[in-house]
C-alpha atoms as a PDB file:
ATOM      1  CA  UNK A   1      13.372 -31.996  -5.332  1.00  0.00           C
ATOM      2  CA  UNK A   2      15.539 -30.217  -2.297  1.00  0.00           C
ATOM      3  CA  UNK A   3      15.127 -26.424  -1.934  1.00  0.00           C
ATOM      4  CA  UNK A   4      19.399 -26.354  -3.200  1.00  0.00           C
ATOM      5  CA  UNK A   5      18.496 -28.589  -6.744  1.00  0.00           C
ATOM      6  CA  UNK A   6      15.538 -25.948  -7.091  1.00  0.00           C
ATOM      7  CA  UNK A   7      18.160 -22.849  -6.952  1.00  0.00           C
ATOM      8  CA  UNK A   8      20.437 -24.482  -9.106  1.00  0.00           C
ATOM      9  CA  UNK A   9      17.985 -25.014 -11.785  1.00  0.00           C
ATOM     10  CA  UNK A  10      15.886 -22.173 -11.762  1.00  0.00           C
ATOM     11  CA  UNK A  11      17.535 -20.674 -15.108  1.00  0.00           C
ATOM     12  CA  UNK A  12      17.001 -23.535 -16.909  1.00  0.00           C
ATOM     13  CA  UNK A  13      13.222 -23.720 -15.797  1.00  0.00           C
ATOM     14  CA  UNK A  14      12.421 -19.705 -16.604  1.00  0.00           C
ATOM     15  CA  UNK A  15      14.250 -20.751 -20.629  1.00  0.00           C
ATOM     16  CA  UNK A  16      12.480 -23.621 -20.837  1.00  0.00           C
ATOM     17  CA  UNK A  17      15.331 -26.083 -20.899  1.00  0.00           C
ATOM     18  CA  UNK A  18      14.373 -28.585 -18.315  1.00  0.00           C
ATOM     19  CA  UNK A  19      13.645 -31.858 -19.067  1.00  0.00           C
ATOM     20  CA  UNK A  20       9.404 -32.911 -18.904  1.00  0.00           C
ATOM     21  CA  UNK A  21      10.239 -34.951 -15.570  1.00  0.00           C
ATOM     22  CA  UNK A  22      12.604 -32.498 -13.824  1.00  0.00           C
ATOM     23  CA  UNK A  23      10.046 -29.980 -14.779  1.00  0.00           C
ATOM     24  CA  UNK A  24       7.194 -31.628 -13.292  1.00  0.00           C
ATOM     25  CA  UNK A  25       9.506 -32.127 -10.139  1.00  0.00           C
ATOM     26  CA  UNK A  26      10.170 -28.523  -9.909  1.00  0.00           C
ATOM     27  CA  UNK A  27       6.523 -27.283 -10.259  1.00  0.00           C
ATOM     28  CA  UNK A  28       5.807 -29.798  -7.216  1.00  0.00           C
ATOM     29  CA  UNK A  29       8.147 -28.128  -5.526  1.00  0.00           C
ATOM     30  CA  UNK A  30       7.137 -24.523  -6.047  1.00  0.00           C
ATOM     31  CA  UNK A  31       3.257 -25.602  -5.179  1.00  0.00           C
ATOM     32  CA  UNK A  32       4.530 -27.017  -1.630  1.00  0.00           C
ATOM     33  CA  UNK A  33       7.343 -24.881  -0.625  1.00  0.00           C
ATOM     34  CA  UNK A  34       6.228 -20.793  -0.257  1.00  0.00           C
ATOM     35  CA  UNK A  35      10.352 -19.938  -0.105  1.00  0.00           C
ATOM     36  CA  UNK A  36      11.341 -21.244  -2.964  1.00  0.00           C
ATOM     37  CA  UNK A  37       8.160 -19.896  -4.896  1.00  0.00           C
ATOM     38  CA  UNK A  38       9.196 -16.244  -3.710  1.00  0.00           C
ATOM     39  CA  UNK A  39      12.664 -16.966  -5.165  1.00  0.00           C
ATOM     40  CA  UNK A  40      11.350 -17.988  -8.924  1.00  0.00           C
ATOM     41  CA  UNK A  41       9.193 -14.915  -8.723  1.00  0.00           C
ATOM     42  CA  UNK A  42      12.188 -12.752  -7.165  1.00  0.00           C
ATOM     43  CA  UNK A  43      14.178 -14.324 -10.673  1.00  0.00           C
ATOM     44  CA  UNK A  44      10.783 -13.272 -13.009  1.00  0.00           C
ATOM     45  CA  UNK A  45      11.286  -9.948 -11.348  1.00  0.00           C
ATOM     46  CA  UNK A  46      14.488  -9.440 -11.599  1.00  0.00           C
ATOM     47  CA  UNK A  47      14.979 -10.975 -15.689  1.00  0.00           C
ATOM     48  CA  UNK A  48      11.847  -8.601 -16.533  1.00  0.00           C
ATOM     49  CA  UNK A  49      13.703  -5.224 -14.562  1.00  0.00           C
ATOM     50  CA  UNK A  50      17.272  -5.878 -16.156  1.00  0.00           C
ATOM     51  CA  UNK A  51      15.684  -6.852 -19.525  1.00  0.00           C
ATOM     52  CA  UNK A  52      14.704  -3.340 -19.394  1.00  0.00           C
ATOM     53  CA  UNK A  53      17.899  -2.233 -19.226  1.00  0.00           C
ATOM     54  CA  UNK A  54      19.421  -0.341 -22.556  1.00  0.00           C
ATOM     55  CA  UNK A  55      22.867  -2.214 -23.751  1.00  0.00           C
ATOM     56  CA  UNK A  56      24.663   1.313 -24.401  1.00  0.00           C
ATOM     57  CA  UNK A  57      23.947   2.125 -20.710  1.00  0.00           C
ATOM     58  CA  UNK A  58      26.214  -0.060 -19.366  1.00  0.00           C
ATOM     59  CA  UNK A  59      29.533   1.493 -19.397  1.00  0.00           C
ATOM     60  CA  UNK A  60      32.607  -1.029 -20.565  1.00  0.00           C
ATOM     61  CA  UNK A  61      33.517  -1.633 -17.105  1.00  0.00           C
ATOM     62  CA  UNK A  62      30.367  -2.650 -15.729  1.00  0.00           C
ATOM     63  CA  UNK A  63      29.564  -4.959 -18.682  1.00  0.00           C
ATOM     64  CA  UNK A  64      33.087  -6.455 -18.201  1.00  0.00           C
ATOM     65  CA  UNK A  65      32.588  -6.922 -14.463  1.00  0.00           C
ATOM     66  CA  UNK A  66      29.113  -8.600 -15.481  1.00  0.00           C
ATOM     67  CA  UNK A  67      30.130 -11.560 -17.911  1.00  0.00           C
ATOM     68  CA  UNK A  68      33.017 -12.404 -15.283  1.00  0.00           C
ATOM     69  CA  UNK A  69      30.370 -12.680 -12.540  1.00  0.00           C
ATOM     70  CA  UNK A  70      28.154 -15.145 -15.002  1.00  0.00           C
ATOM     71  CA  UNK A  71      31.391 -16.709 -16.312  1.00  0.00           C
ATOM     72  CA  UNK A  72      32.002 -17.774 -13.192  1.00  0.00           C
ATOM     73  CA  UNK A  73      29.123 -18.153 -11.272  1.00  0.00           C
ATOM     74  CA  UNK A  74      29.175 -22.499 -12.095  1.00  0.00           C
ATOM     75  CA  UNK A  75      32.600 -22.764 -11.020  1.00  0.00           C
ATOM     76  CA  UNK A  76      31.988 -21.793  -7.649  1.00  0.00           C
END
């Protein structure tokens, strides 16, 4: 697995939607590459700080401005 098929797949490896092989590939990966295992930790980080986050903080704007961005993020 290249450093760029990590990135793109680290979502799908924190939920637990990769398949047995690609995860297997991936944890290879993290074990021989010290970059790319401060990025999934940066993403653990990050998922556990926003989760924190109350819903009714977020005013309208910023929550609109925030599903556009993840909307789309894939199409770039």
């Amino acid at each position: 697995m290249t450093c760029k098929e990590l990135v793109e797949l680290v979502t799908d490896y924190l939920d637990g939607a990769l398949p047995p092989r690609d995860v297997a590939r991936f944890e290879e990966h993290i074990v021989t590459c010290p970059p790319c295992h401060t990025h999934l930790e940066q993403m653990r980080q990050t998922i556990d700080v926003v989760g924190r986050i109350p819903e009714e903080s977020l005013s309208p704007d910023a929550e609109h401005e925030l599903l556009e961005a993840f909307r789309n993020w894939k199409r770039r």
